[in-house]
PDB file of N, CA and C in Angstrom:
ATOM      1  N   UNK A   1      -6.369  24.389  15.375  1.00  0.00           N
ATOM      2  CA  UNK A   1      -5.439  23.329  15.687  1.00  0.00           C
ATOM      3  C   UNK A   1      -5.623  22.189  14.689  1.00  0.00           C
ATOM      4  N   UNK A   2      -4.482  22.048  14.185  1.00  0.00           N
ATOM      5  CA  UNK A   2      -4.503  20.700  13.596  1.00  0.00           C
ATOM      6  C   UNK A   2      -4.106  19.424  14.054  1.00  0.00           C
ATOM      7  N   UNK A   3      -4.337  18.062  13.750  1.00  0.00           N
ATOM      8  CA  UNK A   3      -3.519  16.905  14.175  1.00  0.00           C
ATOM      9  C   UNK A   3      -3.715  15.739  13.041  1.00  0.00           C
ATOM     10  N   UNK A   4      -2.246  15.628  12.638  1.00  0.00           N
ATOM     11  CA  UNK A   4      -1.856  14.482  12.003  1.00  0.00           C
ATOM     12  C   UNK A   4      -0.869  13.785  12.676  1.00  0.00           C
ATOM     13  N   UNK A   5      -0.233  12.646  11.492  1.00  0.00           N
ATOM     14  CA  UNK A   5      -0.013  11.943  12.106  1.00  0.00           C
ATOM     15  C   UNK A   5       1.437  11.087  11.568  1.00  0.00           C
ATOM     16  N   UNK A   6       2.249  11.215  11.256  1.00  0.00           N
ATOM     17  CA  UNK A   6       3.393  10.733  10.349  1.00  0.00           C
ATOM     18  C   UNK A   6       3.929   9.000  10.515  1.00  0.00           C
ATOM     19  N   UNK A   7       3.855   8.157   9.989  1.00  0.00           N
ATOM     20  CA  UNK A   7       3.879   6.996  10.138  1.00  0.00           C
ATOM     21  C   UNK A   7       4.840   6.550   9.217  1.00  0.00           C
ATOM     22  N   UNK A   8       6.268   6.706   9.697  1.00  0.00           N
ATOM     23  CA  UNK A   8       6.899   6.078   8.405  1.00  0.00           C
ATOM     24  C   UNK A   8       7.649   4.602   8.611  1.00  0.00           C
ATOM     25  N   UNK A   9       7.537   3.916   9.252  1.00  0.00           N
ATOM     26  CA  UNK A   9       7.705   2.339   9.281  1.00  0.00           C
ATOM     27  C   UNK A   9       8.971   2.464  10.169  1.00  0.00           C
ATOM     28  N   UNK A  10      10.495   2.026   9.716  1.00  0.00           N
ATOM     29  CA  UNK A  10      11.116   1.844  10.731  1.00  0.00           C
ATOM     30  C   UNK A  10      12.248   2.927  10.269  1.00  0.00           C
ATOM     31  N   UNK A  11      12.997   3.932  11.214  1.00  0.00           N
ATOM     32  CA  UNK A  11      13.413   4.649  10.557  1.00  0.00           C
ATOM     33  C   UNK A  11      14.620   4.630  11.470  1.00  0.00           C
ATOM     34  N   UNK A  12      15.777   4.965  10.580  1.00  0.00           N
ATOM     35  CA  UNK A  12      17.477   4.722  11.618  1.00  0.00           C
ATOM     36  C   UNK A  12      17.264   5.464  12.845  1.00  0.00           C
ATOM     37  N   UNK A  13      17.352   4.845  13.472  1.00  0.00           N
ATOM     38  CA  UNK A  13      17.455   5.470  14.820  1.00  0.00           C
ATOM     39  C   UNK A  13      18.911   4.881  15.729  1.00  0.00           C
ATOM     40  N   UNK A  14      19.167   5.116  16.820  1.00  0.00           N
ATOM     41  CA  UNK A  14      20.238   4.566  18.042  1.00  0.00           C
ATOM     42  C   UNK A  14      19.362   3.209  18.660  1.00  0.00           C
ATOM     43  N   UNK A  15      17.991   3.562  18.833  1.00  0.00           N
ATOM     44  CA  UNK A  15      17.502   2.943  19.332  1.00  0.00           C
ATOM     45  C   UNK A  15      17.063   1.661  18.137  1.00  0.00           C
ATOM     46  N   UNK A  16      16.963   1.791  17.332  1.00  0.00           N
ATOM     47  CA  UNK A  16      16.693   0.624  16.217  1.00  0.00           C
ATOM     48  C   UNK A  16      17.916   0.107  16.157  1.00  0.00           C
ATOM     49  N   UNK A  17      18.699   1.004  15.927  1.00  0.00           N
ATOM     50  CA  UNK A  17      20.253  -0.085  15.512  1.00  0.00           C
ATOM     51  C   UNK A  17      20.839  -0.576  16.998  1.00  0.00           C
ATOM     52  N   UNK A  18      20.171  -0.074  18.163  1.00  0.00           N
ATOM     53  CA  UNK A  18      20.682  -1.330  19.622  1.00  0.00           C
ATOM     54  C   UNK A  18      19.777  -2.413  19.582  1.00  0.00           C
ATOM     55  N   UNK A  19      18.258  -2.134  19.023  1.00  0.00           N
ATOM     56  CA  UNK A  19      17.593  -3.577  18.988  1.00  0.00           C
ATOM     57  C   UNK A  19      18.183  -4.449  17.678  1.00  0.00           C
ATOM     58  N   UNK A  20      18.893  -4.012  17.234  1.00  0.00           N
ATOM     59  CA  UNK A  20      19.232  -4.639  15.847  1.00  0.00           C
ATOM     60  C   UNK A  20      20.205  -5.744  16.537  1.00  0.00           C
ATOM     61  N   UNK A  21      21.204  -4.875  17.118  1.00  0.00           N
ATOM     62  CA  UNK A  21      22.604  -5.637  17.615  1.00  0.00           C
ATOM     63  C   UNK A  21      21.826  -6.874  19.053  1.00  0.00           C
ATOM     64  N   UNK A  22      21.184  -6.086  19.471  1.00  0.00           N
ATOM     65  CA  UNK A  22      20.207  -7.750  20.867  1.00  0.00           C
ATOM     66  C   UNK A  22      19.772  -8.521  20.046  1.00  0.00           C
ATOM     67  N   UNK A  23      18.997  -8.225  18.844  1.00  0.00           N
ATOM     68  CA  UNK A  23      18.347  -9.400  18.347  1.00  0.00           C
ATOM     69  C   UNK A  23      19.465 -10.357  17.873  1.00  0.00           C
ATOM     70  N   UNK A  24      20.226  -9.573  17.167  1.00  0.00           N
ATOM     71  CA  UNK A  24      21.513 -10.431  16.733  1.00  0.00           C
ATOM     72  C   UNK A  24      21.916 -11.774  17.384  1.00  0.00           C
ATOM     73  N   UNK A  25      22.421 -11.094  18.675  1.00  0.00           N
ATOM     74  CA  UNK A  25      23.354 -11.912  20.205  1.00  0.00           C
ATOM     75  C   UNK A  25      22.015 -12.694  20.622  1.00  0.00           C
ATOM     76  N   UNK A  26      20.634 -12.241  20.722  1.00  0.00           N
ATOM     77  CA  UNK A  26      19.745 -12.858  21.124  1.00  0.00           C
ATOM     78  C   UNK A  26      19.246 -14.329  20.296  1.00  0.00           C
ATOM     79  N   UNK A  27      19.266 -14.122  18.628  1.00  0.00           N
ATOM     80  CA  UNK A  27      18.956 -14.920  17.210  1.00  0.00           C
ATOM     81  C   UNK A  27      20.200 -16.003  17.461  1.00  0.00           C
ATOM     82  N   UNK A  28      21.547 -15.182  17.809  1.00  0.00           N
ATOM     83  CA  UNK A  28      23.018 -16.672  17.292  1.00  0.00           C
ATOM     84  C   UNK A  28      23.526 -15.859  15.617  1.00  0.00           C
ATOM     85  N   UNK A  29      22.756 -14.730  15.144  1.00  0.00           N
ATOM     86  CA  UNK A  29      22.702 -14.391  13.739  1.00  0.00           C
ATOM     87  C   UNK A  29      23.517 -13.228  13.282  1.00  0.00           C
ATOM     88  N   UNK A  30      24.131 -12.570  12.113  1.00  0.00           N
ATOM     89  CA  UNK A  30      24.444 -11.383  12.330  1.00  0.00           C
ATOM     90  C   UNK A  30      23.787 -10.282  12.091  1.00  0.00           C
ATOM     91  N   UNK A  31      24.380  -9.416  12.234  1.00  0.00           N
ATOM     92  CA  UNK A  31      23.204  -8.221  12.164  1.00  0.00           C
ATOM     93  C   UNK A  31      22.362  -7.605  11.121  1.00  0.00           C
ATOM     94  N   UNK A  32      23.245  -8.476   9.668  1.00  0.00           N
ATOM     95  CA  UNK A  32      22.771  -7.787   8.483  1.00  0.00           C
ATOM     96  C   UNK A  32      21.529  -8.795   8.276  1.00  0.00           C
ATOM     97  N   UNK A  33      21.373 -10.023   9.056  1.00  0.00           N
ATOM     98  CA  UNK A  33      20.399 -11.032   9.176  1.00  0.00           C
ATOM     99  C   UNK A  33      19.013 -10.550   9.671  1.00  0.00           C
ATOM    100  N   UNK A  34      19.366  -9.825  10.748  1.00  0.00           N
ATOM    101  CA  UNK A  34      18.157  -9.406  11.658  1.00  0.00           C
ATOM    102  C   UNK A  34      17.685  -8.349  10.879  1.00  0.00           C
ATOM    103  N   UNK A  35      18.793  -7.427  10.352  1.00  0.00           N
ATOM    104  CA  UNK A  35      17.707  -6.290   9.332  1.00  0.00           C
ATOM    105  C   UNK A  35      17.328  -6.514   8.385  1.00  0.00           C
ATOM    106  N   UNK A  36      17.907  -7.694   7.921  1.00  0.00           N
ATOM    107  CA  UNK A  36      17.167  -8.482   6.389  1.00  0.00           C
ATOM    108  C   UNK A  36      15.662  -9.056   7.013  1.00  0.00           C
ATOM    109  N   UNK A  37      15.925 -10.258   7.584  1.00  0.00           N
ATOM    110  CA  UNK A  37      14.551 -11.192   7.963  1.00  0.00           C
ATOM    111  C   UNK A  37      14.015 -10.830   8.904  1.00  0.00           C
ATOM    112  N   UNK A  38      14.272 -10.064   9.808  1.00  0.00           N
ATOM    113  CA  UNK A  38      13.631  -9.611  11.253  1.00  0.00           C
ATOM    114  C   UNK A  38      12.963  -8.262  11.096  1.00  0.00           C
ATOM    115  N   UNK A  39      13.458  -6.887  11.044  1.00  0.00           N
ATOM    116  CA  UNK A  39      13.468  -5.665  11.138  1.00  0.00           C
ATOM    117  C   UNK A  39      12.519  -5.367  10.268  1.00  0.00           C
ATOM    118  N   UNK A  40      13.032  -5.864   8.948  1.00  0.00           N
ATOM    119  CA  UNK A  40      12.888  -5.365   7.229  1.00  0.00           C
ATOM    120  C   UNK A  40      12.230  -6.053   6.934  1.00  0.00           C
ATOM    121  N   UNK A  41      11.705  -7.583   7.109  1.00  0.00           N
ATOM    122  CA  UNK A  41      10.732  -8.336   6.584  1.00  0.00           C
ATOM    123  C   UNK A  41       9.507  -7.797   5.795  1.00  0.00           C
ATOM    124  N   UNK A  42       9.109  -6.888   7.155  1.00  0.00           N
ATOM    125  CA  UNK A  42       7.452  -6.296   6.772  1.00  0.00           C
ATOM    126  C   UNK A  42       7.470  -4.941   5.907  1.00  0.00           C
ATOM    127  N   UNK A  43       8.331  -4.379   5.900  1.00  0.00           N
ATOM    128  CA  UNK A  43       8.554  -3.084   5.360  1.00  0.00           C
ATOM    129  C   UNK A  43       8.841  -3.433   3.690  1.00  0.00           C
ATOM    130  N   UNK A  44       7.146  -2.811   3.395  1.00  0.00           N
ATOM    131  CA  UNK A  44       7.658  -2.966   1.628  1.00  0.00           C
ATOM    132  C   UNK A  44       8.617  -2.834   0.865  1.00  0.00           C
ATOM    133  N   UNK A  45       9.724  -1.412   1.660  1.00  0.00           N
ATOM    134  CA  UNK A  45      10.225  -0.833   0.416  1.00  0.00           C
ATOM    135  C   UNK A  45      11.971  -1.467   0.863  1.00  0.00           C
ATOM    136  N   UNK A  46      11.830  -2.348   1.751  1.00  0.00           N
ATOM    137  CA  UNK A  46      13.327  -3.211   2.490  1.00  0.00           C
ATOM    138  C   UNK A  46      14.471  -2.169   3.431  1.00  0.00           C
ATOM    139  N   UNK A  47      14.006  -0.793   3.488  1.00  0.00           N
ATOM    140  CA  UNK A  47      15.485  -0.165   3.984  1.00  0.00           C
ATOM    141  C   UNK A  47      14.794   0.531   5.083  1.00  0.00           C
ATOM    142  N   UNK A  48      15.721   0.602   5.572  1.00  0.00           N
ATOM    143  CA  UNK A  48      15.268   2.607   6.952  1.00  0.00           C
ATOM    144  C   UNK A  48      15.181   3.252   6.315  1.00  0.00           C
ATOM    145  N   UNK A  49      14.173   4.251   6.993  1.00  0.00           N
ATOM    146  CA  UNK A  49      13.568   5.810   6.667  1.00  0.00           C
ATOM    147  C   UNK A  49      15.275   6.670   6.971  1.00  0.00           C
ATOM    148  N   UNK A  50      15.478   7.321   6.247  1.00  0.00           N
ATOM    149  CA  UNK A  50      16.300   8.155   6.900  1.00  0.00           C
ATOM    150  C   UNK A  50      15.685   9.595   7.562  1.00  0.00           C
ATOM    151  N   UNK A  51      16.454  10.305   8.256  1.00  0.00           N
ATOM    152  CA  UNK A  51      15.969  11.799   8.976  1.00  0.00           C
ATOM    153  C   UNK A  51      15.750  12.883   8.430  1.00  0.00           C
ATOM    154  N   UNK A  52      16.419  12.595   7.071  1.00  0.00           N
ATOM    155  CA  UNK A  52      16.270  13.683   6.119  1.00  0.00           C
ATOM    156  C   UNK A  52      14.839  13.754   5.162  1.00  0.00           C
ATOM    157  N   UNK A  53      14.376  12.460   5.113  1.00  0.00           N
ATOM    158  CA  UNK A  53      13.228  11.703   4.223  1.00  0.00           C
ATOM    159  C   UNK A  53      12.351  12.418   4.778  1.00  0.00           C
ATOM    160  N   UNK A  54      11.732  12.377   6.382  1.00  0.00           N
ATOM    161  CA  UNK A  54      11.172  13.148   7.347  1.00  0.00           C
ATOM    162  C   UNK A  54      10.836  14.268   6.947  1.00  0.00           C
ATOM    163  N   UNK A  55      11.927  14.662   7.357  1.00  0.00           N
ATOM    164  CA  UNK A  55      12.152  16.683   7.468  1.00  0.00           C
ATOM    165  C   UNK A  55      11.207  17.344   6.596  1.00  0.00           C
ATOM    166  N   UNK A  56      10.979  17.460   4.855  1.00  0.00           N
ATOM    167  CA  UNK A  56       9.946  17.973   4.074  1.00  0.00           C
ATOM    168  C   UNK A  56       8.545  17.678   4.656  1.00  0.00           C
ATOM    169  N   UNK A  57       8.015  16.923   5.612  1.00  0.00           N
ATOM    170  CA  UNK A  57       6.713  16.820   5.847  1.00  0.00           C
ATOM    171  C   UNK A  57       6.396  16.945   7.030  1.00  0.00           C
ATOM    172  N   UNK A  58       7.712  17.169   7.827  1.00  0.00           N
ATOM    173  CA  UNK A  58       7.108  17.664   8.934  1.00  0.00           C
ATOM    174  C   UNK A  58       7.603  19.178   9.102  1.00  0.00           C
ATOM    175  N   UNK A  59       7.938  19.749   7.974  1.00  0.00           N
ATOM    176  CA  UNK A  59       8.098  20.994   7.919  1.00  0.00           C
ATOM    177  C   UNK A  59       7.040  22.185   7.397  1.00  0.00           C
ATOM    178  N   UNK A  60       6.291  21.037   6.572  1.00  0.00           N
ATOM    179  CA  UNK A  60       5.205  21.286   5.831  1.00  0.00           C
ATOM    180  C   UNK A  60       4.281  21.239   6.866  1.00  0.00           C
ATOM    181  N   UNK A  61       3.971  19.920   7.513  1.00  0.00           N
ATOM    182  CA  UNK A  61       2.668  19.879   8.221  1.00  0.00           C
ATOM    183  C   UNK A  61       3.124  21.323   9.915  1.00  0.00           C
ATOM    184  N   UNK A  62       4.046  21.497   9.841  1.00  0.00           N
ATOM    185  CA  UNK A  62       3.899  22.477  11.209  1.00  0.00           C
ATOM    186  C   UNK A  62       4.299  24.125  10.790  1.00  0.00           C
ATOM    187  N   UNK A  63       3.710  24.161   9.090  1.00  0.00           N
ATOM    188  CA  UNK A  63       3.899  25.549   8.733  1.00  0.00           C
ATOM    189  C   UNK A  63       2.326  25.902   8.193  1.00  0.00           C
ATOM    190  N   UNK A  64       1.927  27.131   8.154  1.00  0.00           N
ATOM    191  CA  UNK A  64       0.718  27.631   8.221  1.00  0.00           C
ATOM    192  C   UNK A  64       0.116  26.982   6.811  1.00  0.00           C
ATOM    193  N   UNK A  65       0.825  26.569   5.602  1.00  0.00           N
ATOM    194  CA  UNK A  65       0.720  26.111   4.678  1.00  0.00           C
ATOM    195  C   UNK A  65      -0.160  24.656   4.849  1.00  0.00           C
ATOM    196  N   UNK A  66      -0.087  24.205   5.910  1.00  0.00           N
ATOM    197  CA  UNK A  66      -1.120  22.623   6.187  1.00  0.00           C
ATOM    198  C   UNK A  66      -2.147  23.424   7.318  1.00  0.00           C
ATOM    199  N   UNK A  67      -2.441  24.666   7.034  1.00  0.00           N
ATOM    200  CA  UNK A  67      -3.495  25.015   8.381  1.00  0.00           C
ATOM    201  C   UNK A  67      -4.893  24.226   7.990  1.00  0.00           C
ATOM    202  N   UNK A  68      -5.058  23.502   7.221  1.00  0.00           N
ATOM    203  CA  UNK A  68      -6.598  23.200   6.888  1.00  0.00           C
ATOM    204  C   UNK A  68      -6.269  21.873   6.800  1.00  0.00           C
ATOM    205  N   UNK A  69      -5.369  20.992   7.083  1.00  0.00           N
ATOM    206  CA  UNK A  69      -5.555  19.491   6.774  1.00  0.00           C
ATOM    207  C   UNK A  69      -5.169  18.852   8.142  1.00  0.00           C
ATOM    208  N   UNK A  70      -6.103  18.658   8.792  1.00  0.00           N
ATOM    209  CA  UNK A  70      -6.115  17.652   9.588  1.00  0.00           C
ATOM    210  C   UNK A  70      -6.785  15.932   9.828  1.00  0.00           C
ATOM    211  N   UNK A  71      -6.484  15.472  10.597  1.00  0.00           N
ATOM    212  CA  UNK A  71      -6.826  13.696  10.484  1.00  0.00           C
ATOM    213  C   UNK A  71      -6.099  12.929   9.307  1.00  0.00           C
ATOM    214  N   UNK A  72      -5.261  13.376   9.178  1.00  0.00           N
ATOM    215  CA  UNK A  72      -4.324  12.767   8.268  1.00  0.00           C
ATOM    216  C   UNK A  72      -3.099  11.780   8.805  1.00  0.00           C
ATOM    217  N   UNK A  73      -2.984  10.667   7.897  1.00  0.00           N
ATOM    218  CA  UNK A  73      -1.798   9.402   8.948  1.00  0.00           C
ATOM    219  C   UNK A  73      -0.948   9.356   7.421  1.00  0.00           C
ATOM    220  N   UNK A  74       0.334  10.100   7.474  1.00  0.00           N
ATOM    221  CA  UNK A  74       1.131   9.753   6.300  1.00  0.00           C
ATOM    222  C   UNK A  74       2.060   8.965   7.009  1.00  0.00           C
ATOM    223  N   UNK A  75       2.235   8.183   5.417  1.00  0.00           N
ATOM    224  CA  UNK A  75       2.657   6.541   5.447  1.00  0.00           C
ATOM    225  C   UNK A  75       4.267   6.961   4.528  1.00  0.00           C
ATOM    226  N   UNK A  76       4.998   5.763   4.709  1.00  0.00           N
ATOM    227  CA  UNK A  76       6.014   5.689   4.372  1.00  0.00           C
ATOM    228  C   UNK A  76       6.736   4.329   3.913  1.00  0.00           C
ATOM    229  N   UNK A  77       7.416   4.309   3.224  1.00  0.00           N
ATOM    230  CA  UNK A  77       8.393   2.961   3.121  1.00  0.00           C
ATOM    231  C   UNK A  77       7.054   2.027   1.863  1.00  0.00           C
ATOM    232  N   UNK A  78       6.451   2.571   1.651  1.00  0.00           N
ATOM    233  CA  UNK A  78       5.407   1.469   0.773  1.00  0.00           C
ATOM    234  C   UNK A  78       4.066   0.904   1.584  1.00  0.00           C
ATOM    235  N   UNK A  79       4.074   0.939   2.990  1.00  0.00           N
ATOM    236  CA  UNK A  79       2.897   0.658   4.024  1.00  0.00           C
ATOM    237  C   UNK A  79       1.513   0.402   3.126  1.00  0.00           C
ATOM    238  N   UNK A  80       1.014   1.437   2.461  1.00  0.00           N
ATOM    239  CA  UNK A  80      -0.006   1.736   1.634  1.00  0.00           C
ATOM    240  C   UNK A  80      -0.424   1.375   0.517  1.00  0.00           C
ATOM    241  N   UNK A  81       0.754   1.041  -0.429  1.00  0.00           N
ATOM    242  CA  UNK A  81       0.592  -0.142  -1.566  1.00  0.00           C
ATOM    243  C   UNK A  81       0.907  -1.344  -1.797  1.00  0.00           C
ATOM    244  N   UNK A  82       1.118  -1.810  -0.734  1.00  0.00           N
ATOM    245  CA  UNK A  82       1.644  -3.240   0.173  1.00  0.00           C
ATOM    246  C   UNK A  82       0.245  -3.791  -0.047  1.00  0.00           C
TER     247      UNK A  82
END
């Protein structure tokens, strides 16, 4: 058994883009505000992960090809050279 761990910062989701639109109505701000200074602030590389970005590593880590690497936390968006 292996276990890692995929960490890629903030990635498009339904659920990111409804906290996007509360913070908005919640801020007085618009929405491209909240994903600029709010959302995106901390995220080195400024954008969402997309689903496709994903897919190569978690295809990798759940094929017999990663049977020997475990305790691993992959990073995303710049996290690591930040």
């Amino acid at each position: 058994m292996t276990v890692n761990a995929i960490c890629p910062g903030y990635v498009k989701t339904p659920l990111v883009m409804a906290q996007i639109a509360d913070q908005a109505k919640t801020r007085g701000i618009p929405p491209k505000r909240v994903m600029e200074e709010v959302i995106l602030a901390a995220q080195p590389n400024k954008r969402f992960v997309e689903y496709d970005e994903l897919a190569g590593l978690l295809l990798y880590l759940a094929s017999d090809m990663a049977a020997s690497g475990t305790g691993a936390a992959f990073s995303d968006g710049g996290w690591t050279a930040a």
